[in-house]
N, C-alpha and C. Protein backbone atom coordinates (compact mmCIF):
# COMPACT_ATOMS: atom_id res chain seq x y z
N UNK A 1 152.73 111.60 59.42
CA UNK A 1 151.82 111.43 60.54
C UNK A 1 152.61 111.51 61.84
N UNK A 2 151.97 112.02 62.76
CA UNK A 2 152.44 112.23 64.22
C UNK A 2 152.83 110.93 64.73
N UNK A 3 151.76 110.48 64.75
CA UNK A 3 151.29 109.31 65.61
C UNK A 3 152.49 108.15 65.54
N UNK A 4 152.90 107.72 66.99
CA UNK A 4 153.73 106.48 66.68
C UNK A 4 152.78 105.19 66.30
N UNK A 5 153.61 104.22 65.75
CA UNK A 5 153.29 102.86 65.40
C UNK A 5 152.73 102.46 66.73
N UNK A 6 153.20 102.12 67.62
CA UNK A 6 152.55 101.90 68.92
C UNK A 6 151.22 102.18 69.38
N UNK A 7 151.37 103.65 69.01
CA UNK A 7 150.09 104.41 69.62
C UNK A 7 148.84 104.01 68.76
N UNK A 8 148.91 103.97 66.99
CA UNK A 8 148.01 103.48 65.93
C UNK A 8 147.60 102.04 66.81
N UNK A 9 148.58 101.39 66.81
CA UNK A 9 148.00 100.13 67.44
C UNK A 9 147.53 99.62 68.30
N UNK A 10 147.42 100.23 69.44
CA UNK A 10 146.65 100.58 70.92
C UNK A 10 145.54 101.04 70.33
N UNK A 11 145.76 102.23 69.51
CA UNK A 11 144.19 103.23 69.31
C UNK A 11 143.42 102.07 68.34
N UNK A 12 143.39 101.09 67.91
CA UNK A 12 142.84 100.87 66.94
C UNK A 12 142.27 99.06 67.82
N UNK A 13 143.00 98.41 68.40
CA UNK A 13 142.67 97.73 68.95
C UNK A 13 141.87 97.73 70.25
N UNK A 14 142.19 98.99 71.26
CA UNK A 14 141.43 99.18 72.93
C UNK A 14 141.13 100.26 72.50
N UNK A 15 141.50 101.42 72.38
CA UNK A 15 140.70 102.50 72.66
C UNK A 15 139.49 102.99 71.70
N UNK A 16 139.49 102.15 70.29
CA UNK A 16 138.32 102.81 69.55
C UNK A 16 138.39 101.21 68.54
N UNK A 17 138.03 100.69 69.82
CA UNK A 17 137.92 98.90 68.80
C UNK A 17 136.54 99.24 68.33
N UNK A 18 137.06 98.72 66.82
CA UNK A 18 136.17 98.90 65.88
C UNK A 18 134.67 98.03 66.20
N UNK A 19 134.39 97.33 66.82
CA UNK A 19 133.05 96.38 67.60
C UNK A 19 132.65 97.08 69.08
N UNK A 20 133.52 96.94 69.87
CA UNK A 20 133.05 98.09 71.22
C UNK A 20 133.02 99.11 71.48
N UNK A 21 133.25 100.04 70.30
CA UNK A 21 133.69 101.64 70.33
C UNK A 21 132.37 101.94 69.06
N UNK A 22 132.85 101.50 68.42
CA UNK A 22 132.33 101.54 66.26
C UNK A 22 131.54 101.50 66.51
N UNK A 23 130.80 100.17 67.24
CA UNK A 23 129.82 99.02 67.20
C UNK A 23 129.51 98.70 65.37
N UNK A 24 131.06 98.86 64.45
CA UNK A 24 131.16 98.37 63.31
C UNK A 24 131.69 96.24 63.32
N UNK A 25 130.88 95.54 62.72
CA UNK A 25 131.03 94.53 62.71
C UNK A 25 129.92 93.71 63.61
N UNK A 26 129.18 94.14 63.58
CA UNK A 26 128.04 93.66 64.98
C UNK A 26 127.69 92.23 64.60
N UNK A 27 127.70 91.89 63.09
CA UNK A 27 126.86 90.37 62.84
C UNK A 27 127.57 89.30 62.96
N UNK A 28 129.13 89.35 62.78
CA UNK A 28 129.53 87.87 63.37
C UNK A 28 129.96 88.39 64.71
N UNK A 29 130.00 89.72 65.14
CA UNK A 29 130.45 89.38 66.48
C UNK A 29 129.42 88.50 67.32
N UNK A 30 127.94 88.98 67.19
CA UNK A 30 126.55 88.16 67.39
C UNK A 30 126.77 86.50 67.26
N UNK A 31 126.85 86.51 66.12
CA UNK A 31 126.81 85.30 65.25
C UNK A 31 128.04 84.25 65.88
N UNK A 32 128.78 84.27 65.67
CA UNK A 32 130.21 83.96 65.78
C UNK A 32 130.86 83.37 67.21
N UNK A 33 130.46 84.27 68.08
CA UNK A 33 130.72 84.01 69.45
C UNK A 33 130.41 83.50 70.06
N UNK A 34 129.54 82.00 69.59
CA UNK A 34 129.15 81.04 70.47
C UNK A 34 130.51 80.25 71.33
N UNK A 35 131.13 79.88 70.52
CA UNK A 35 132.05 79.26 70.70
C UNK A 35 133.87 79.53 70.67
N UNK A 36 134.63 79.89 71.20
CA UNK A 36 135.55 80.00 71.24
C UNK A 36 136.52 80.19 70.18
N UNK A 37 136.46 78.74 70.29
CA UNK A 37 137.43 77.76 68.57
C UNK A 37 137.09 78.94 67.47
N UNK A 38 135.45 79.02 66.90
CA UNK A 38 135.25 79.35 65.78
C UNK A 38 135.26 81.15 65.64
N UNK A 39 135.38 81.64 67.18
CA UNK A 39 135.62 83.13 67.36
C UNK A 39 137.17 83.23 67.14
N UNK A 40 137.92 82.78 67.63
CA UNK A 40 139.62 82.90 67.31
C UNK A 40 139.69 82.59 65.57
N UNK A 41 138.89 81.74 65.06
CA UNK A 41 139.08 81.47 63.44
C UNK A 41 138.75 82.55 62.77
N UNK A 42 137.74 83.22 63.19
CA UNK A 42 136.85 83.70 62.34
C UNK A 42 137.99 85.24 62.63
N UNK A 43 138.24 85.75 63.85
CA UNK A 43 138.91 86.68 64.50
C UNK A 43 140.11 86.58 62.87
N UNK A 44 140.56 85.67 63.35
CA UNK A 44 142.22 85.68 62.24
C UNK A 44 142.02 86.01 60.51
N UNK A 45 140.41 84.92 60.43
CA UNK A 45 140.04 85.72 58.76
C UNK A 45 139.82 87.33 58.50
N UNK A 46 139.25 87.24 59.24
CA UNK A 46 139.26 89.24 59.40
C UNK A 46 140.18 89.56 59.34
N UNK A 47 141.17 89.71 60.20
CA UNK A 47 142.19 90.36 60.48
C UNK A 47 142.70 90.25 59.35
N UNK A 48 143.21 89.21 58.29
CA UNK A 48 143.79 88.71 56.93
C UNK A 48 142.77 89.49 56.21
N UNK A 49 142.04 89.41 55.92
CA UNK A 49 140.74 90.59 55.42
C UNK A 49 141.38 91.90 55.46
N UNK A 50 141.07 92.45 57.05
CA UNK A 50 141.59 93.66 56.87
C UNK A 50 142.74 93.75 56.21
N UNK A 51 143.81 92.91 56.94
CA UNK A 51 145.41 93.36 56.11
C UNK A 51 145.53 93.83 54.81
N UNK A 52 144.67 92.99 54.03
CA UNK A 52 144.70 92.80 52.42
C UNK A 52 143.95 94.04 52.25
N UNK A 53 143.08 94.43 53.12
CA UNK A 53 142.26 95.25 52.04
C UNK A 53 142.82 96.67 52.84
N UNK A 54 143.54 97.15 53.39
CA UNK A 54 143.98 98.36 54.43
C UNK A 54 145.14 98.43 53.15
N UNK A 55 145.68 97.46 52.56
CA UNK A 55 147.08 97.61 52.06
C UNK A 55 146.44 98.15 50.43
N UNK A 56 145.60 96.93 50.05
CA UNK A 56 144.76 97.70 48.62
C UNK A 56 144.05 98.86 48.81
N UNK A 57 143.89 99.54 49.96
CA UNK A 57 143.25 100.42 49.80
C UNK A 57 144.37 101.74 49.69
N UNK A 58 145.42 101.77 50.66
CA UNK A 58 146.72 102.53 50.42
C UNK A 58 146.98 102.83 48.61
N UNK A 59 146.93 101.69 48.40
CA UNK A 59 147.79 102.07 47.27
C UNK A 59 146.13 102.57 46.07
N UNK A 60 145.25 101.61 46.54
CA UNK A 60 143.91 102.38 45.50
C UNK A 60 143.57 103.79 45.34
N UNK A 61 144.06 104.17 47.15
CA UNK A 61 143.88 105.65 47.09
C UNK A 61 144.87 106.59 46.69
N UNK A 62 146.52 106.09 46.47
CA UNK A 62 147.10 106.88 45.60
C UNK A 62 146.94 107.11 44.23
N UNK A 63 146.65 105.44 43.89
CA UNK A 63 146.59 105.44 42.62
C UNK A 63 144.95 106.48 41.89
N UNK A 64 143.81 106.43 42.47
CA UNK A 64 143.40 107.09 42.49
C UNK A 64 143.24 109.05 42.57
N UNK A 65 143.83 109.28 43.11
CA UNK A 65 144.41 110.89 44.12
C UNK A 65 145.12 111.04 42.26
N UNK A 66 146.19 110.00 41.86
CA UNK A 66 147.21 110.21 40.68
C UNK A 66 146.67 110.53 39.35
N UNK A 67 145.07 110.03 39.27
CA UNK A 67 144.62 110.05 38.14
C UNK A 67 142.98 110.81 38.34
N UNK A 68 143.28 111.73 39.68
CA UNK A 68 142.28 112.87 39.63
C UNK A 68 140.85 112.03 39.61
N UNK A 69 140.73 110.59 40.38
CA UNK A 69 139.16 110.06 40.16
C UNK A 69 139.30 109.93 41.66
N UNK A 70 139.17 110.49 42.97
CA UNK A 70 138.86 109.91 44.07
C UNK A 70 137.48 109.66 44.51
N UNK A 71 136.54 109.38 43.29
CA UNK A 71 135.13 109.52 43.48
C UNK A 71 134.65 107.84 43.08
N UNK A 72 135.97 107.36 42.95
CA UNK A 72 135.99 105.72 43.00
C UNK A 72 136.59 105.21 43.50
N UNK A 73 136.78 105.79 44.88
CA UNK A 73 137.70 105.06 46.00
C UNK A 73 136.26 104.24 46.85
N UNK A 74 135.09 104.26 47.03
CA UNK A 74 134.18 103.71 47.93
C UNK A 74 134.64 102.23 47.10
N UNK A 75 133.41 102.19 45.65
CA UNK A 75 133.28 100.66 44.94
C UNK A 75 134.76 100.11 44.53
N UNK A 76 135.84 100.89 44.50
CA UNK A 76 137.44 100.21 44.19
C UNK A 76 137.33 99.52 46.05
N UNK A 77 137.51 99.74 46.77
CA UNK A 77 137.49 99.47 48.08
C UNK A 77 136.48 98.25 48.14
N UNK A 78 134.99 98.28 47.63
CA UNK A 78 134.27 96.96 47.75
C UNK A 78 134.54 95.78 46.97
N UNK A 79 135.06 96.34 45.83
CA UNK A 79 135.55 95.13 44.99
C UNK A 79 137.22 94.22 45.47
N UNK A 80 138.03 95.48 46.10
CA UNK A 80 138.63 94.47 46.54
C UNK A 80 138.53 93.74 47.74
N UNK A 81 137.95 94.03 48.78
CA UNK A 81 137.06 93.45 50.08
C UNK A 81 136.22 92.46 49.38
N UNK A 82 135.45 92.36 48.35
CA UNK A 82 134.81 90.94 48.02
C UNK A 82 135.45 90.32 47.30
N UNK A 83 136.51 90.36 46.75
CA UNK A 83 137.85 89.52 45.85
C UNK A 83 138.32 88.84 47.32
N UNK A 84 139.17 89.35 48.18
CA UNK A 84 139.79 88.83 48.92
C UNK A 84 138.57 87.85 49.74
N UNK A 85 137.62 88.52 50.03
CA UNK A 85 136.93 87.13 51.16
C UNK A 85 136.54 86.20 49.99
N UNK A 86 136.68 86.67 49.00
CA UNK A 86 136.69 85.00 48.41
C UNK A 86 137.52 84.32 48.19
N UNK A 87 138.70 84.66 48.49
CA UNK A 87 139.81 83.97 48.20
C UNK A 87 140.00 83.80 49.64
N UNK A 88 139.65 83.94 50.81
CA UNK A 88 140.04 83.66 51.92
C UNK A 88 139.14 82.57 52.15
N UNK A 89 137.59 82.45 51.76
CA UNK A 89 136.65 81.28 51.94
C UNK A 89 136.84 80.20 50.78
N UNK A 90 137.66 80.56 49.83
CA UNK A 90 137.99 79.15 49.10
C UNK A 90 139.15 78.53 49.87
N UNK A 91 140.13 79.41 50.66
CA UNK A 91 140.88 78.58 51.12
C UNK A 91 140.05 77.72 52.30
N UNK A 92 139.78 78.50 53.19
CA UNK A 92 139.21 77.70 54.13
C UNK A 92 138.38 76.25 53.94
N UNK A 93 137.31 76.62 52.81
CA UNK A 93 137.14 75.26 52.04
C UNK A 93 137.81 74.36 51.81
N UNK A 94 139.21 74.38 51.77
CA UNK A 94 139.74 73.17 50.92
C UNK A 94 140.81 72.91 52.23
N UNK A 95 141.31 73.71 52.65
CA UNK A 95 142.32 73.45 54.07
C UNK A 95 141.77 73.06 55.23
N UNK A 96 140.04 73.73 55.63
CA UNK A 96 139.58 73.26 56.75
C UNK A 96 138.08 73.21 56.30
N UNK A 97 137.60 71.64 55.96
CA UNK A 97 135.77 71.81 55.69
C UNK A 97 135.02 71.77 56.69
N UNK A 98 135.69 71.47 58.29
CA UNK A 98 134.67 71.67 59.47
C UNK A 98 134.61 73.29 60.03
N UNK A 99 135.89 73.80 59.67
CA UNK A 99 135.70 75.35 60.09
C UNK A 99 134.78 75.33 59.02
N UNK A 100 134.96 75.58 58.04
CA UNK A 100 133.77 76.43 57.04
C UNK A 100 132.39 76.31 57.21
N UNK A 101 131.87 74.66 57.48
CA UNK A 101 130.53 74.66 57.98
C UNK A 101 130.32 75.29 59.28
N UNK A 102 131.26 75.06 60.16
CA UNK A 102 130.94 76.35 61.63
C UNK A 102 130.74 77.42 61.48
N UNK A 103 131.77 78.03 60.39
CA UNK A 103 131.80 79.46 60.09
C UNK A 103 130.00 79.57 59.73
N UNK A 104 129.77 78.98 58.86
CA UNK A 104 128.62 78.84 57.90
C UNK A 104 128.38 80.05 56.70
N UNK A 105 127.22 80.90 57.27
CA UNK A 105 126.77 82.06 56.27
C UNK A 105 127.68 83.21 57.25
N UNK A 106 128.02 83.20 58.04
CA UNK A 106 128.87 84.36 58.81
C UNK A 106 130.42 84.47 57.63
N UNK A 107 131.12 83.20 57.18
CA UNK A 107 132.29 84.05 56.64
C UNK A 107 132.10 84.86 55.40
N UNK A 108 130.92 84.41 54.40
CA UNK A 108 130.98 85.44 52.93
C UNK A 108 130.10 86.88 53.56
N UNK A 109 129.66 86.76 54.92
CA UNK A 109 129.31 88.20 55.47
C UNK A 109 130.56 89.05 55.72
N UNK A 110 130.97 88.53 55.61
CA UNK A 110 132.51 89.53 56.07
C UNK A 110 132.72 90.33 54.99
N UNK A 111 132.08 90.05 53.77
CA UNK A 111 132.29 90.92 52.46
C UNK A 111 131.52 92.10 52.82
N UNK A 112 130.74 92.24 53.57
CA UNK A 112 129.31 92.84 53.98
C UNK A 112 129.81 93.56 55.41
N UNK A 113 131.10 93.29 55.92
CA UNK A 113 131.30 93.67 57.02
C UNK A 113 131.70 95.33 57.25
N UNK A 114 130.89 95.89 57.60
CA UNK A 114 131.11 97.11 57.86
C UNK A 114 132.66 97.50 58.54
N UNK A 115 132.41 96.88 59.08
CA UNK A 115 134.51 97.31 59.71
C UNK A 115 135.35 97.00 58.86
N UNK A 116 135.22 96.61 57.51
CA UNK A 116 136.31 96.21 57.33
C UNK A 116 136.55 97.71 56.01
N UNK A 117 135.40 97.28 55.53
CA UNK A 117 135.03 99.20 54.47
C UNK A 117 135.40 100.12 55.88
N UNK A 118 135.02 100.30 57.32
CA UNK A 118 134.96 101.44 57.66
C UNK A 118 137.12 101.72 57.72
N UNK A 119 137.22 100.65 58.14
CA UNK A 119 138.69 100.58 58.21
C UNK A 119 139.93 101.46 57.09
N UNK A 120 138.89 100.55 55.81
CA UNK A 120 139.64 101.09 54.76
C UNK A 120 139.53 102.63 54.58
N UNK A 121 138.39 103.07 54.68
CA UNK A 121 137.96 104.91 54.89
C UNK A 121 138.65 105.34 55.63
N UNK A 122 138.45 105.11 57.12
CA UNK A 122 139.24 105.83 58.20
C UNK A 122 140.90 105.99 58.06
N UNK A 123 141.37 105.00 57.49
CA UNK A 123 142.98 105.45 57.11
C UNK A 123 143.20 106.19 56.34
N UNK A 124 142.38 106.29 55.26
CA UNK A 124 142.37 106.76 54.14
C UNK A 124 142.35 108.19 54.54
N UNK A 125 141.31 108.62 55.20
CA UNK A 125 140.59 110.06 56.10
C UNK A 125 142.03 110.38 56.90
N UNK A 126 142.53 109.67 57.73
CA UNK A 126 143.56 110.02 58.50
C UNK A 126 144.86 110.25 57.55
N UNK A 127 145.10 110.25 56.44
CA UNK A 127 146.44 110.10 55.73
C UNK A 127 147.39 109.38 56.15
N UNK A 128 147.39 108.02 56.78
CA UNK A 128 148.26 107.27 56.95
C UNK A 128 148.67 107.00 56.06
N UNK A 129 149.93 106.70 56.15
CA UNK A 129 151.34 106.30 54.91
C UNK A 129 151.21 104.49 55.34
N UNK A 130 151.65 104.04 53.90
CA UNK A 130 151.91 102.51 54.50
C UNK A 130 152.17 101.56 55.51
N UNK A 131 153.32 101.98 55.79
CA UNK A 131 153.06 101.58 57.51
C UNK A 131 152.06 101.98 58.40
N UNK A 132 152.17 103.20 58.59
CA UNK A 132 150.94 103.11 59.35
C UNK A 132 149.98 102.52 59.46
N UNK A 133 149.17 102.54 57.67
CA UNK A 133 148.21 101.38 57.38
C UNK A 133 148.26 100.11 57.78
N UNK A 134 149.34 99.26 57.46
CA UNK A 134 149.08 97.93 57.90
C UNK A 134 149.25 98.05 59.42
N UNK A 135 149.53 98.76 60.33
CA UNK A 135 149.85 98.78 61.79
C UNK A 135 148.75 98.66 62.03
N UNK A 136 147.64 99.73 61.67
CA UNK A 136 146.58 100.29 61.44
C UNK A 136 145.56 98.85 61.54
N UNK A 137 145.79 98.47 60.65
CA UNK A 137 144.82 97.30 60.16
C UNK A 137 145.53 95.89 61.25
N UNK A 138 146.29 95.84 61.28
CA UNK A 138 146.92 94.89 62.58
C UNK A 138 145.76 94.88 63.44
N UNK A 139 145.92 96.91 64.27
CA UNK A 139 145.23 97.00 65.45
C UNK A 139 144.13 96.61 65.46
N UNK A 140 143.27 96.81 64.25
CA UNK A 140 141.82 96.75 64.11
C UNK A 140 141.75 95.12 64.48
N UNK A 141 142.57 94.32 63.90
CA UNK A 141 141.96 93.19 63.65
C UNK A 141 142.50 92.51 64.52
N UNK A 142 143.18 92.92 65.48
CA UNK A 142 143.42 92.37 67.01
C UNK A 142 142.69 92.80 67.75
N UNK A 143 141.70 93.57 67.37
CA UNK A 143 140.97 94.60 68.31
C UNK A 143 139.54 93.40 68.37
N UNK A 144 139.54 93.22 66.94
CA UNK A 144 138.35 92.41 66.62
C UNK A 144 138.04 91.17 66.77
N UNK A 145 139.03 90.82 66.49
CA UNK A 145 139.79 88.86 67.37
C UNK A 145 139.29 89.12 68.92
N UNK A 146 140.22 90.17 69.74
CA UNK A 146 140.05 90.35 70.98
C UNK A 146 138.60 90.39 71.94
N UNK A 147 137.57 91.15 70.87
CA UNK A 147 135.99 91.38 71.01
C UNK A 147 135.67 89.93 71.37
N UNK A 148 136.02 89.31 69.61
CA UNK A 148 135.22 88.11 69.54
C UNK A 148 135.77 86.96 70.41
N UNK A 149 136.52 86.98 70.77
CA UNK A 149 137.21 85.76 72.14
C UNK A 149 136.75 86.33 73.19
N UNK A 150 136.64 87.44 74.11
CA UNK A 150 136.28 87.78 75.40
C UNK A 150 134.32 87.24 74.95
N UNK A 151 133.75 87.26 74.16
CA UNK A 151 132.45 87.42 74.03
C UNK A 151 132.47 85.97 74.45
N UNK A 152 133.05 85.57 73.04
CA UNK A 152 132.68 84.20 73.26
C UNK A 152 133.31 83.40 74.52
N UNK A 153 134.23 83.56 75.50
CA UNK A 153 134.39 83.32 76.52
C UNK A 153 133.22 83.59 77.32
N UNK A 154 133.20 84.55 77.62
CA UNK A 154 132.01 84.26 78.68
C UNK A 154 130.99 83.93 78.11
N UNK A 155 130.22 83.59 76.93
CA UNK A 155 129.22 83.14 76.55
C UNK A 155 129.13 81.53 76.83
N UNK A 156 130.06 80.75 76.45
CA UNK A 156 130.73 79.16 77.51
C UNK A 156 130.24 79.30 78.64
N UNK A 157 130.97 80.40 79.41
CA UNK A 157 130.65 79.88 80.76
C UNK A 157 129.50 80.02 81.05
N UNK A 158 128.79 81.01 80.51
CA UNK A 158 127.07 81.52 80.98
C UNK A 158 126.75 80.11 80.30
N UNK A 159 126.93 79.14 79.56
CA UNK A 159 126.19 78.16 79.04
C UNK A 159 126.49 77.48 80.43
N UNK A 160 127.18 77.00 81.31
CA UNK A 160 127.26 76.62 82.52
C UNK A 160 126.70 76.72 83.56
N UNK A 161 126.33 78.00 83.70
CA UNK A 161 125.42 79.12 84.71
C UNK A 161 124.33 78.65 84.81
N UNK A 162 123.16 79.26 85.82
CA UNK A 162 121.91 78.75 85.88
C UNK A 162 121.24 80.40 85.89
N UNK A 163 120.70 80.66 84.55
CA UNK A 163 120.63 81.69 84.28
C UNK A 163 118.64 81.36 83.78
N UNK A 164 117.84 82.86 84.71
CA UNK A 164 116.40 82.90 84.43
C UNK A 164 116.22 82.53 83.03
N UNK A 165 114.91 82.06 82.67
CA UNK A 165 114.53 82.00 81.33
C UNK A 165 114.38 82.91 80.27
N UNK A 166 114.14 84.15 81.43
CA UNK A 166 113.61 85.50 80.78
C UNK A 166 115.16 86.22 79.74
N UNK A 167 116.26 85.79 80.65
CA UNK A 167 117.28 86.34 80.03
C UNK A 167 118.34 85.53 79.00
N UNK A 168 117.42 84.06 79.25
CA UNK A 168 118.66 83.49 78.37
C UNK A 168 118.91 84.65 76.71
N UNK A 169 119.08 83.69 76.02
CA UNK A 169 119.61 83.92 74.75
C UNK A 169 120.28 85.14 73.83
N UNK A 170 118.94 85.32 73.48
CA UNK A 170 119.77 87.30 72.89
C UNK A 170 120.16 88.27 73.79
N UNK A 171 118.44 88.28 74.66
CA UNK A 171 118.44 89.19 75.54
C UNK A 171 120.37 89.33 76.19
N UNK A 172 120.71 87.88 76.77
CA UNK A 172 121.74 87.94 77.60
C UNK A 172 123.10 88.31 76.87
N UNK A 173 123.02 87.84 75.63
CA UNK A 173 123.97 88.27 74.56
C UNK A 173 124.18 89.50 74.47
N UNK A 174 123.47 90.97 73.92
CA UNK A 174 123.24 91.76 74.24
C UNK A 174 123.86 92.94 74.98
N UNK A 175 123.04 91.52 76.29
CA UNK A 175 123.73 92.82 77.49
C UNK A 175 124.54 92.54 78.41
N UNK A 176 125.52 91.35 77.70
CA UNK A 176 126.69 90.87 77.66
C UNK A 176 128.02 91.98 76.76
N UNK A 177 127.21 92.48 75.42
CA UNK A 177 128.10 92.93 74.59
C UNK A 177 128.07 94.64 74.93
N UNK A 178 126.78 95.14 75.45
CA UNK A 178 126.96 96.78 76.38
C UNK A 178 127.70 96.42 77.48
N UNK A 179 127.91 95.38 78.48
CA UNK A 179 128.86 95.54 79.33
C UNK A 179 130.63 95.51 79.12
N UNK A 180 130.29 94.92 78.28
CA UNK A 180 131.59 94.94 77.69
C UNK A 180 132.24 96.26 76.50
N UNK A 181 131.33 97.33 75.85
CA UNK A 181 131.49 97.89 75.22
C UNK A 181 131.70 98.90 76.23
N UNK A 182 131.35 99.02 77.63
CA UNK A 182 131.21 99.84 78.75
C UNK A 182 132.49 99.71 79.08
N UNK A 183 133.31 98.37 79.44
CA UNK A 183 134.51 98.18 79.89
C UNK A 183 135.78 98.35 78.91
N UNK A 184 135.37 98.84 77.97
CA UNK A 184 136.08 99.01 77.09
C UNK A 184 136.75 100.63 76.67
N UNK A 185 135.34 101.47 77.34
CA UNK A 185 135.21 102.61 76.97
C UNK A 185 136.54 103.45 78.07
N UNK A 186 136.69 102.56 79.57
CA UNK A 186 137.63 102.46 79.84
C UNK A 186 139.34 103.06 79.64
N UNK A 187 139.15 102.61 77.98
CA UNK A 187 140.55 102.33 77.74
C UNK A 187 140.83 103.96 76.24
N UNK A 188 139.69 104.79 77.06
CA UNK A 188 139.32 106.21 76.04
C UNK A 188 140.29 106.85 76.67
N UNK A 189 141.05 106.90 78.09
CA UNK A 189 141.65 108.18 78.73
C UNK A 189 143.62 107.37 77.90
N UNK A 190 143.30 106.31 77.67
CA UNK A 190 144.58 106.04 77.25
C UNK A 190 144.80 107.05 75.88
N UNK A 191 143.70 107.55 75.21
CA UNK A 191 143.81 108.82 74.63
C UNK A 191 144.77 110.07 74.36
N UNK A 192 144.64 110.35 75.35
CA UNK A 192 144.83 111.68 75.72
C UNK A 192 144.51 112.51 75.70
């Protein structure tokens, strides 16, 4: 691959973040971003998500490519994306039981999370070599942490604000998350 380590990791976090670019991951970014605390938590399970499953997917897709079946790289890819978030929500269970009720029905969605399958495809599509991959999956999931903390930041302070009735809630959520997918788009000429 061309591409430096650097550049994978810029491109994957600002310039084609998988939530403001993708608009892959939309339900806990929604969900999730009330609050700060539980957006940085939830941010870091992903990211551990992705890692695990960017790295099983590397090697699923050689091992696959080796034995002439690449027509079971989609469900090899879902099974290990729902192995790992369960092993990431049993930990959380037993290490932290107030994150997990915050988290609530948002962390076993993450099995369900479109960014994290689209992740595993798109490397796959690009022929990244191992490193790359986990760089790869780094960016994404700093990209995705990054979403979900700026959201949920200003979503705090708008709880402060004296904001019409007409716009509280979704509505403002919303079009909170196009302004921000706008300011994001921004960071496309870092491209080239």
């Amino acid at each position: 691959m061309n591409d430096s380590l650097w550049f994978i990791f810029i491109n994957a976090s600002l310039i084609n973040n998988f939530v403001l670019a993708y608009f892959l991951g939309i339900c806990p970014f929604l969900g999730v971003s009330g609050k700060l605390e539980t957006a940085s938590r939830m941010g870091g399970a992903v990211t551990f998500v992705m890692i695990i499953a960017s790295m099983s997917a590397y090697g699923i897709h050689a091992l696959l490519i080796t034995i002439n079946a690449p027509f079971l790289q989609l469900i090899s890819y879902i099974v290990v994306i729902a192995s790992t978030v369960q092993l990431v929500e049993m930990f959380i269970k037993k290490i932290s039981p107030g994150l997990f009720r915050a988290l609530g029905i948002f962390l076993p969605l993450i099995t369900t999370n479109c960014a994290i399958l689209g992740l595993a495809l798109f490397q796959t599509n690009k022929g990244y070599g191992f490193l790359e991959s986990f760089v790869y999956a780094l960016g994404a999931g700093a990209g995705f942490t990054l979403a979900l903390i700026l959201m949920a930041g200003l979503r705090e302070q708008l709880d402060l604000a004296d904001i019409p009735n007409v716009a509280k809630g979704t509505a403002l959520t919303l079009l909170i998350a196009g302004i921000l997918s706008l300011s994001f788009m921004g960071f496309a000429g870092l491209g080239g």
